[in-house]
PDB file of N, CA and C in Angstrom:
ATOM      1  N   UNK A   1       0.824  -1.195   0.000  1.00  0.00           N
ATOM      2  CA  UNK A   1       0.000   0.000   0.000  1.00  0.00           C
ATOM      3  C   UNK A   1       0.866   1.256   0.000  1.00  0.00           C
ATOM      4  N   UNK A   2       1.652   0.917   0.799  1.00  0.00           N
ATOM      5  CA  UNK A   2       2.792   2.263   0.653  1.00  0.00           C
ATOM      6  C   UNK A   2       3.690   2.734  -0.693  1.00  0.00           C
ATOM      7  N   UNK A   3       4.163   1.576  -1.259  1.00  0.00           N
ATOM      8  CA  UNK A   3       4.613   1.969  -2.138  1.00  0.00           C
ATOM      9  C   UNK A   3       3.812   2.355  -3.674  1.00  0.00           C
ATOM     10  N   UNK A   4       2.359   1.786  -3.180  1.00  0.00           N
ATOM     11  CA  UNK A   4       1.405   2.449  -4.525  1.00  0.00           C
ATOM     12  C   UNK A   4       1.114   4.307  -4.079  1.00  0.00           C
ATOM     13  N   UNK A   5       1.164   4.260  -2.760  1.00  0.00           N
ATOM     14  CA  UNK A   5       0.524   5.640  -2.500  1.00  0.00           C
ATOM     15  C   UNK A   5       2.071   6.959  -2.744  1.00  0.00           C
ATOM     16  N   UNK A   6       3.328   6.236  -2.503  1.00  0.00           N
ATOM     17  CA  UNK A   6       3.947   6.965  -3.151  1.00  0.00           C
ATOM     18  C   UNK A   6       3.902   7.003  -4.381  1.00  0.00           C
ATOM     19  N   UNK A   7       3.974   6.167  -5.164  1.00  0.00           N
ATOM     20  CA  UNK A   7       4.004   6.449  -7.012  1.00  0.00           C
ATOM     21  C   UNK A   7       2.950   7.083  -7.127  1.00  0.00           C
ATOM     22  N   UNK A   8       1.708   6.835  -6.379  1.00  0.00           N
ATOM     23  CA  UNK A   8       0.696   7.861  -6.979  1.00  0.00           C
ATOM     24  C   UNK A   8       0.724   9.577  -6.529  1.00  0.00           C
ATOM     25  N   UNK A   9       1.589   9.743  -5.258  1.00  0.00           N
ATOM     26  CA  UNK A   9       1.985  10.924  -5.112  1.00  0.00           C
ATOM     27  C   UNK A   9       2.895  11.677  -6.081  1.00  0.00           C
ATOM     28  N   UNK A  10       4.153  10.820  -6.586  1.00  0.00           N
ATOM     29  CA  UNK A  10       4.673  11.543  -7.486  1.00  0.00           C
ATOM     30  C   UNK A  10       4.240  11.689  -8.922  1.00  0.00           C
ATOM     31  N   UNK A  11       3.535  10.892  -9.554  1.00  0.00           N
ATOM     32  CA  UNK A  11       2.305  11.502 -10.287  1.00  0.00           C
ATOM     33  C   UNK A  11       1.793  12.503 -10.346  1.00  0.00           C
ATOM     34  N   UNK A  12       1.039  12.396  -9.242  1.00  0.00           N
ATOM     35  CA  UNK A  12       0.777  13.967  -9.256  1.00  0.00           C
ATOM     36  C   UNK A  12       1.449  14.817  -8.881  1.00  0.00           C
ATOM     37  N   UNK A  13       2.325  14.977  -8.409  1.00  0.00           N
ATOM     38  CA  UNK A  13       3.042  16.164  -7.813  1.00  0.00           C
ATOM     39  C   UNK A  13       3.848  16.939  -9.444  1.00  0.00           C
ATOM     40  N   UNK A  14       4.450  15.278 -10.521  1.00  0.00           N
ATOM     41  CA  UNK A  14       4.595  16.011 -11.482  1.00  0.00           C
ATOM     42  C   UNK A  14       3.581  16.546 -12.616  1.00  0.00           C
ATOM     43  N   UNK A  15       2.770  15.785 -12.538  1.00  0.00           N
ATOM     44  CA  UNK A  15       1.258  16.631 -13.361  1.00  0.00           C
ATOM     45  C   UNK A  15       1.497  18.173 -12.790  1.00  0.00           C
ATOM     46  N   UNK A  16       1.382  18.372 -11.432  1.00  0.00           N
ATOM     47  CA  UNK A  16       0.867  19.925 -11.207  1.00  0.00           C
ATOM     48  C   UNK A  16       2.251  20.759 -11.480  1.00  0.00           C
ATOM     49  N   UNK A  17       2.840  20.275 -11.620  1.00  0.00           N
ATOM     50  CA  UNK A  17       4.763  20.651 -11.907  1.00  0.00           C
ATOM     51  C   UNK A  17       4.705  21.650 -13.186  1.00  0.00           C
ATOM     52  N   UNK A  18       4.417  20.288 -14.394  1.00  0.00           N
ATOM     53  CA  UNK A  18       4.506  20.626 -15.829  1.00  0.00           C
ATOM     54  C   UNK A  18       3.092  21.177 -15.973  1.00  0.00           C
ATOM     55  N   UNK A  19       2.215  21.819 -15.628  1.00  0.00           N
ATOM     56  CA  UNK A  19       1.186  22.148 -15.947  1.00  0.00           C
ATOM     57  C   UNK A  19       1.329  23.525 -16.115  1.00  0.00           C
ATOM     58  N   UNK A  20       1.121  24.315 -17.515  1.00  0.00           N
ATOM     59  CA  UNK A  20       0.991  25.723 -17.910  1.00  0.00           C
ATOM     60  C   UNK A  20       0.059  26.271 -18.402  1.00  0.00           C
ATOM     61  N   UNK A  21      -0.383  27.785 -18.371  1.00  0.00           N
ATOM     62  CA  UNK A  21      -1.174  28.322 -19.014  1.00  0.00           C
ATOM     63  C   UNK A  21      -1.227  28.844 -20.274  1.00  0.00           C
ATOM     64  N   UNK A  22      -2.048  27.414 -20.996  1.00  0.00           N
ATOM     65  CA  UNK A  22      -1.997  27.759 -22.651  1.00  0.00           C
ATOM     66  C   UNK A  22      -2.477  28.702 -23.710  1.00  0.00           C
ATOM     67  N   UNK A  23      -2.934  29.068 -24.528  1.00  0.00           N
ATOM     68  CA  UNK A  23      -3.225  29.949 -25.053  1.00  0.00           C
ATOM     69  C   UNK A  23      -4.974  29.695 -25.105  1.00  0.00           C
ATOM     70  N   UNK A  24      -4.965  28.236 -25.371  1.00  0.00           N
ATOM     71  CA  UNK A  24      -6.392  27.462 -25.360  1.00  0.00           C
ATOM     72  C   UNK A  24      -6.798  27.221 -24.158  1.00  0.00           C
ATOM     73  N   UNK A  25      -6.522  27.487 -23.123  1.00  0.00           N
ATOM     74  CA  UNK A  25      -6.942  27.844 -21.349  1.00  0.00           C
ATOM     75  C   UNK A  25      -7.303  29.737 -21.397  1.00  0.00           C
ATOM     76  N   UNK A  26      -6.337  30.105 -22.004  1.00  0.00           N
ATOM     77  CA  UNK A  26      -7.063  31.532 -21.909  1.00  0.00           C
ATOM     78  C   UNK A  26      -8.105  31.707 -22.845  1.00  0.00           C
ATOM     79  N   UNK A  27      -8.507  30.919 -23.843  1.00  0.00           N
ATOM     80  CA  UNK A  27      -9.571  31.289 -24.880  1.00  0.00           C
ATOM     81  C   UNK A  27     -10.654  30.740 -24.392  1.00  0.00           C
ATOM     82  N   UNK A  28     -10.601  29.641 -23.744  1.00  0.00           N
ATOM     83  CA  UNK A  28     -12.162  29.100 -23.195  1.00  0.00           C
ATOM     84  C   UNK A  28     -11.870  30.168 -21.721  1.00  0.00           C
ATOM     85  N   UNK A  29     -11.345  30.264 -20.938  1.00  0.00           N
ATOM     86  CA  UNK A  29     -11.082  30.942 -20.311  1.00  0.00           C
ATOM     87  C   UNK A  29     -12.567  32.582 -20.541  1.00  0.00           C
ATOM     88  N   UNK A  30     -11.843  32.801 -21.743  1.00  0.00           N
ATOM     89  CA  UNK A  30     -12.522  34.364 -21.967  1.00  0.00           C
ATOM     90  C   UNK A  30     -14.144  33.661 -22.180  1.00  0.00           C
ATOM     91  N   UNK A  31     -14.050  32.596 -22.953  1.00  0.00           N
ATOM     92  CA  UNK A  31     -15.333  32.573 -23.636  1.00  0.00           C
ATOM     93  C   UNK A  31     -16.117  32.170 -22.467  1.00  0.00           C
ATOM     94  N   UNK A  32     -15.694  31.293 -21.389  1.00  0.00           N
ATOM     95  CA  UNK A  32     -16.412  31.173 -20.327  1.00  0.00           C
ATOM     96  C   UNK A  32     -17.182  32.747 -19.940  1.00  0.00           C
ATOM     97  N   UNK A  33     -15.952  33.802 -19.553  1.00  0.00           N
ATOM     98  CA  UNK A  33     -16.303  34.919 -18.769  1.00  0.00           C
ATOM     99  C   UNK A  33     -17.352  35.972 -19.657  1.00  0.00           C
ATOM    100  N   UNK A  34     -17.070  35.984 -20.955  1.00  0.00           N
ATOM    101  CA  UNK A  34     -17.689  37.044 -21.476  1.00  0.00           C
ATOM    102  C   UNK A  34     -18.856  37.173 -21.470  1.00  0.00           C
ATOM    103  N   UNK A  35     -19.914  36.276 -21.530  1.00  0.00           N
ATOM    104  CA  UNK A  35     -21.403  36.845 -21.365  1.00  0.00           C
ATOM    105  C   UNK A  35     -21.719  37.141 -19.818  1.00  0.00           C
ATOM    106  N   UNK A  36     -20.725  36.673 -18.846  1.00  0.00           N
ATOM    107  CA  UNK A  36     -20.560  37.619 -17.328  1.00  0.00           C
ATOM    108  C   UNK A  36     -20.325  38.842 -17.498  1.00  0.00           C
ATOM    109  N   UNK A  37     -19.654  39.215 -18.185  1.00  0.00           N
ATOM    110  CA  UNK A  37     -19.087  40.495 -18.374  1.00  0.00           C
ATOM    111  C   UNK A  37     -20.337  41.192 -19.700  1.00  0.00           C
ATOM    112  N   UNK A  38     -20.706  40.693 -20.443  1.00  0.00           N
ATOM    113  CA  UNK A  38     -21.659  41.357 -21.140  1.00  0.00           C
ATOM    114  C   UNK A  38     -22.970  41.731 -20.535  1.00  0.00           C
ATOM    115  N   UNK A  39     -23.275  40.992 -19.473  1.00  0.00           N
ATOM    116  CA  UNK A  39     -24.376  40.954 -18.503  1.00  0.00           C
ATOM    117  C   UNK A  39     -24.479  41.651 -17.380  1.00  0.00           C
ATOM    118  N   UNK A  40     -23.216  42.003 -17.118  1.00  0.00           N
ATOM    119  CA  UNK A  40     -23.370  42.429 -15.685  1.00  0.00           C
ATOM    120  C   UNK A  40     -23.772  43.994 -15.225  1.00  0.00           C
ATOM    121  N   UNK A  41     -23.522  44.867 -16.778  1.00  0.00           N
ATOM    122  CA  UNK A  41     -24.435  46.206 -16.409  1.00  0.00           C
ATOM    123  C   UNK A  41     -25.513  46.159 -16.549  1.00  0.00           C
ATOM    124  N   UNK A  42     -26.469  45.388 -16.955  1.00  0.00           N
ATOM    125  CA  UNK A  42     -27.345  45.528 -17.218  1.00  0.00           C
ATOM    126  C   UNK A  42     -27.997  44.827 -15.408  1.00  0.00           C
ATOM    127  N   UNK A  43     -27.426  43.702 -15.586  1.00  0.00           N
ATOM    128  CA  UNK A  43     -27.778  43.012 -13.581  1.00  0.00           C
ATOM    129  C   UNK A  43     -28.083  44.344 -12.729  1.00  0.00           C
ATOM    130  N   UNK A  44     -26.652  45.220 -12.986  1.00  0.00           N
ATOM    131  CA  UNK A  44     -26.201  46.172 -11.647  1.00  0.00           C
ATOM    132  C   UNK A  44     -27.715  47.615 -12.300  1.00  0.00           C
ATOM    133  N   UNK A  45     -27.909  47.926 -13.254  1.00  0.00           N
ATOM    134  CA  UNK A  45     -29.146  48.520 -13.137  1.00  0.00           C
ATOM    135  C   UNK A  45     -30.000  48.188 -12.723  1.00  0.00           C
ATOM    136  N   UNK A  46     -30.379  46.583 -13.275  1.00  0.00           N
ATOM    137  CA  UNK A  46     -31.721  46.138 -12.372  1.00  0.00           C
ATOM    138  C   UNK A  46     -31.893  46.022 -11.131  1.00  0.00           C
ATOM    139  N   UNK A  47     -30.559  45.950 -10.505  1.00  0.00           N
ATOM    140  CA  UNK A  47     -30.628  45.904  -8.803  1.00  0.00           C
ATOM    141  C   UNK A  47     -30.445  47.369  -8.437  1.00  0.00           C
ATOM    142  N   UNK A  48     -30.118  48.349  -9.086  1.00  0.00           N
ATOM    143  CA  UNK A  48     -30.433  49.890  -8.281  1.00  0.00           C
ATOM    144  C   UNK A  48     -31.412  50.032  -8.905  1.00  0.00           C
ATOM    145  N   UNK A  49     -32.302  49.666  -9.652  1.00  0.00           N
ATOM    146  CA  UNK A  49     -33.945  50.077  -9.734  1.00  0.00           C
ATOM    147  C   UNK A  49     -34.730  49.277  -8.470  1.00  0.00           C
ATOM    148  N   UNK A  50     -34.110  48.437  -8.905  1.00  0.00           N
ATOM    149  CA  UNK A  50     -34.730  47.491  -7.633  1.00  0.00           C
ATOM    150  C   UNK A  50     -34.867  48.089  -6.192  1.00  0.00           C
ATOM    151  N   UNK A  51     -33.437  48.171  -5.534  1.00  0.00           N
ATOM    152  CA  UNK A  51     -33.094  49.075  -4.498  1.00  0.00           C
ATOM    153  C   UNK A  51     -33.767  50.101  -4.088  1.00  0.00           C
ATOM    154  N   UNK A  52     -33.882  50.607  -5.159  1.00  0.00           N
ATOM    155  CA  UNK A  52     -34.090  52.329  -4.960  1.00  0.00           C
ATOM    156  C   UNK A  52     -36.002  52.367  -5.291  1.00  0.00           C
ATOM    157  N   UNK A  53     -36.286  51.259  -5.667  1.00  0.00           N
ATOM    158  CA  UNK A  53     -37.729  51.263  -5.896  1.00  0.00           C
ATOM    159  C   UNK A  53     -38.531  50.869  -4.260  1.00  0.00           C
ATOM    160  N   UNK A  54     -37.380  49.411  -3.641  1.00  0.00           N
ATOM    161  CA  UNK A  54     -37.629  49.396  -2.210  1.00  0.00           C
ATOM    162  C   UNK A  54     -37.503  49.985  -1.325  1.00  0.00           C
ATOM    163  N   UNK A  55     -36.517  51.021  -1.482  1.00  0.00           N
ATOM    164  CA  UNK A  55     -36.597  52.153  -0.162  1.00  0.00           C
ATOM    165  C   UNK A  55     -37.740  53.331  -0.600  1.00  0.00           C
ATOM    166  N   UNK A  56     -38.044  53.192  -1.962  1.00  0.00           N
ATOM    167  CA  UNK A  56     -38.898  54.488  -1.818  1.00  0.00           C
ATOM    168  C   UNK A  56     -39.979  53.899  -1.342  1.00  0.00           C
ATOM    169  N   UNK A  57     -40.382  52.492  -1.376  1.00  0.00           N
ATOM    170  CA  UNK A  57     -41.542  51.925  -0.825  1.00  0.00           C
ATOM    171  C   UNK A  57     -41.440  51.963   0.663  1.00  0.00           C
ATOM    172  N   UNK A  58     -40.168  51.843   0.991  1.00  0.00           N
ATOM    173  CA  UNK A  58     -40.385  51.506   2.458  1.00  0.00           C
ATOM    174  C   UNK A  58     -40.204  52.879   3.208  1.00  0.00           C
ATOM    175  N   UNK A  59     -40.239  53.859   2.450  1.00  0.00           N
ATOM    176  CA  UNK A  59     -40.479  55.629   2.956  1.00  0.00           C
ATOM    177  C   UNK A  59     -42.019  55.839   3.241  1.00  0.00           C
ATOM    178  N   UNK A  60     -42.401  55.435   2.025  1.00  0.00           N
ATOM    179  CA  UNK A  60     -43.733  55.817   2.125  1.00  0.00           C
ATOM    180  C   UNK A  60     -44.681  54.729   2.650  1.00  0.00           C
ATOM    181  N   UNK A  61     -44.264  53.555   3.147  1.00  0.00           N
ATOM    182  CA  UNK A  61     -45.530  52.973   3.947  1.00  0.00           C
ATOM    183  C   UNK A  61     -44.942  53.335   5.587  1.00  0.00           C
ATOM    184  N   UNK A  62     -43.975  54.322   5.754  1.00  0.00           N
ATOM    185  CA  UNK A  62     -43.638  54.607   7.045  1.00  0.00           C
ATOM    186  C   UNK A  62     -45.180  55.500   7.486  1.00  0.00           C
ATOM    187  N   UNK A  63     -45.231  56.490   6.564  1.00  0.00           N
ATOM    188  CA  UNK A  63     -46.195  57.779   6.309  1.00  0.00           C
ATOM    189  C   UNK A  63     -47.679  57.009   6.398  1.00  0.00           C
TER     190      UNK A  63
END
Protein backbone atom coordinates (compact mmCIF):
# COMPACT_ATOMS: atom_id res chain seq x y z
CA UNK A 1 0.00 0.00 0.00
CA UNK A 2 2.79 2.26 0.65
CA UNK A 3 4.61 1.97 -2.14
CA UNK A 4 1.41 2.45 -4.53
CA UNK A 5 0.52 5.64 -2.50
CA UNK A 6 3.95 6.97 -3.15
CA UNK A 7 4.00 6.45 -7.01
CA UNK A 8 0.70 7.86 -6.98
CA UNK A 9 1.99 10.92 -5.11
CA UNK A 10 4.67 11.54 -7.49
CA UNK A 11 2.31 11.50 -10.29
CA UNK A 12 0.78 13.97 -9.26
CA UNK A 13 3.04 16.16 -7.81
CA UNK A 14 4.60 16.01 -11.48
CA UNK A 15 1.26 16.63 -13.36
CA UNK A 16 0.87 19.93 -11.21
CA UNK A 17 4.76 20.65 -11.91
CA UNK A 18 4.51 20.63 -15.83
CA UNK A 19 1.19 22.15 -15.95
CA UNK A 20 0.99 25.72 -17.91
CA UNK A 21 -1.17 28.32 -19.01
CA UNK A 22 -2.00 27.76 -22.65
CA UNK A 23 -3.23 29.95 -25.05
CA UNK A 24 -6.39 27.46 -25.36
CA UNK A 25 -6.94 27.84 -21.35
CA UNK A 26 -7.06 31.53 -21.91
CA UNK A 27 -9.57 31.29 -24.88
CA UNK A 28 -12.16 29.10 -23.20
CA UNK A 29 -11.08 30.94 -20.31
CA UNK A 30 -12.52 34.36 -21.97
CA UNK A 31 -15.33 32.57 -23.64
CA UNK A 32 -16.41 31.17 -20.33
CA UNK A 33 -16.30 34.92 -18.77
CA UNK A 34 -17.69 37.04 -21.48
CA UNK A 35 -21.40 36.84 -21.37
CA UNK A 36 -20.56 37.62 -17.33
CA UNK A 37 -19.09 40.49 -18.37
CA UNK A 38 -21.66 41.36 -21.14
CA UNK A 39 -24.38 40.95 -18.50
CA UNK A 40 -23.37 42.43 -15.68
CA UNK A 41 -24.44 46.21 -16.41
CA UNK A 42 -27.34 45.53 -17.22
CA UNK A 43 -27.78 43.01 -13.58
CA UNK A 44 -26.20 46.17 -11.65
CA UNK A 45 -29.15 48.52 -13.14
CA UNK A 46 -31.72 46.14 -12.37
CA UNK A 47 -30.63 45.90 -8.80
CA UNK A 48 -30.43 49.89 -8.28
CA UNK A 49 -33.95 50.08 -9.73
CA UNK A 50 -34.73 47.49 -7.63
CA UNK A 51 -33.09 49.08 -4.50
CA UNK A 52 -34.09 52.33 -4.96
CA UNK A 53 -37.73 51.26 -5.90
CA UNK A 54 -37.63 49.40 -2.21
CA UNK A 55 -36.60 52.15 -0.16
CA UNK A 56 -38.90 54.49 -1.82
CA UNK A 57 -41.54 51.93 -0.83
CA UNK A 58 -40.38 51.51 2.46
CA UNK A 59 -40.48 55.63 2.96
CA UNK A 60 -43.73 55.82 2.12
CA UNK A 61 -45.53 52.97 3.95
CA UNK A 62 -43.64 54.61 7.04
CA UNK A 63 -46.19 57.78 6.31
Amino acid sequence: MKEWWNRKKIKTRRKKNNEKYSILDFIVDFLFWLPELVLLPFRLIIWLIRGVGRGLRNVFDIF
